[in-house]
Protein backbone atom coordinates (compact mmCIF):
# COMPACT_ATOMS: atom_id res chain seq x y z
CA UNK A 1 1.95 81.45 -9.14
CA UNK A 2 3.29 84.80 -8.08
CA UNK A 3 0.16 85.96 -6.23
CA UNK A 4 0.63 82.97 -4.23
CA UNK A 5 4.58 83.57 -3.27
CA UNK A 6 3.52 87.11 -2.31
CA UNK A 7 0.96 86.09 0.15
CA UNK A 8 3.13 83.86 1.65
CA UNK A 9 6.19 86.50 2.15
CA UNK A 10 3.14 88.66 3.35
CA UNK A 11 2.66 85.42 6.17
CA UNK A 12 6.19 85.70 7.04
CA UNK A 13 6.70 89.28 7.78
CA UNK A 14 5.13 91.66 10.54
CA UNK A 15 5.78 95.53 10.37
CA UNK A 16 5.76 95.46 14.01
CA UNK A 17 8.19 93.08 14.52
CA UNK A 18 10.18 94.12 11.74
CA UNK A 19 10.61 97.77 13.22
CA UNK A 20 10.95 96.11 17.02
CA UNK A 21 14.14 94.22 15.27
CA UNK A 22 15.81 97.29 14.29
CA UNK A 23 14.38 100.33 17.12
CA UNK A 24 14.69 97.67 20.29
CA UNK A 25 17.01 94.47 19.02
CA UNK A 26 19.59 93.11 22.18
CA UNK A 27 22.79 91.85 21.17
CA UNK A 28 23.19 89.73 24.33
CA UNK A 29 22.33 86.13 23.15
CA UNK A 30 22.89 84.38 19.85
CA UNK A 31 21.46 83.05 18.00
CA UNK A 32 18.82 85.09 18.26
CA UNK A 33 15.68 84.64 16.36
CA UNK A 34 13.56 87.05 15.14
CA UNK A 35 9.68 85.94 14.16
CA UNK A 36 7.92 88.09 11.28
CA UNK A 37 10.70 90.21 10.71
CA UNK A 38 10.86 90.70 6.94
CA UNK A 39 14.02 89.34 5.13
CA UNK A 40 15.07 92.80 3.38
CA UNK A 41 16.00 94.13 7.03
CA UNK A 42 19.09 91.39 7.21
CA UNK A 43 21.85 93.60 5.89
CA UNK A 44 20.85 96.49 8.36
CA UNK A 45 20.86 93.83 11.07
CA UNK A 46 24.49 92.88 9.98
CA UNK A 47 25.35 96.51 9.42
CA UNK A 48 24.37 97.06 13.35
CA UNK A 49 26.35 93.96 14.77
CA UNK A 50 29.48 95.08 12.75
CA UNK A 51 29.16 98.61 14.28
CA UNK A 52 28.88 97.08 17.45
CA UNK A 53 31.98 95.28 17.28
CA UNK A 54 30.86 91.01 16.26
CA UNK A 55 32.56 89.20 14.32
CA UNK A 56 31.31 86.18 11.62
CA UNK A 57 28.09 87.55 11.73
CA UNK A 58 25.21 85.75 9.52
CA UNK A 59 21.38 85.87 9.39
CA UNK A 60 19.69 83.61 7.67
CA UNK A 61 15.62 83.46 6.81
CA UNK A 62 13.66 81.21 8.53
CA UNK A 63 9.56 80.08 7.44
CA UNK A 64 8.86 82.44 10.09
CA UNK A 65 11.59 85.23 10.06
CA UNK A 66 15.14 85.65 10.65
CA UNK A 67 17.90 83.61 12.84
CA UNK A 68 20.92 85.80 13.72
CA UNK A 69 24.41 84.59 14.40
CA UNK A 70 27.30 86.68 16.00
CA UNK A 71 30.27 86.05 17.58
CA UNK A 72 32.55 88.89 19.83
């Protein structure tokens, strides 16, 4: 049953997309969503938006990815 989850979470996730989330990510429009990024990159995604100054900031893993909310 593992082998199976694994292949699946390797579906989900794209290195390229998961490096263009956190090298070229815009914090204009929320949510955002974020296809093939790879779930494990969520806290530096929050880490980011609380730098930046947002508030009640949540991501949450989609089938596909990640959905990011923010507020300023």
């Amino acid at each position: 049953m593992a082998n199976s989850h694994q292949r699946d979470a390797k579906k989900c996730s794209a290195p390229g997309a998961t490096l263009r989330a956190l090298t070229g990510m815009s914090y204009q429009h929320f949510p955002l969503i974020l296809p093939g990024v790879h779930p494990l990159v969520a806290p530096l995604i929050m880490f980011r938006l609380k730098r930046r100054g947002f508030s009640n900031c949540r991501v949450e893993v989609s089938g596909g990815g990640l959905v990011v909310y923010a507020d300023r």
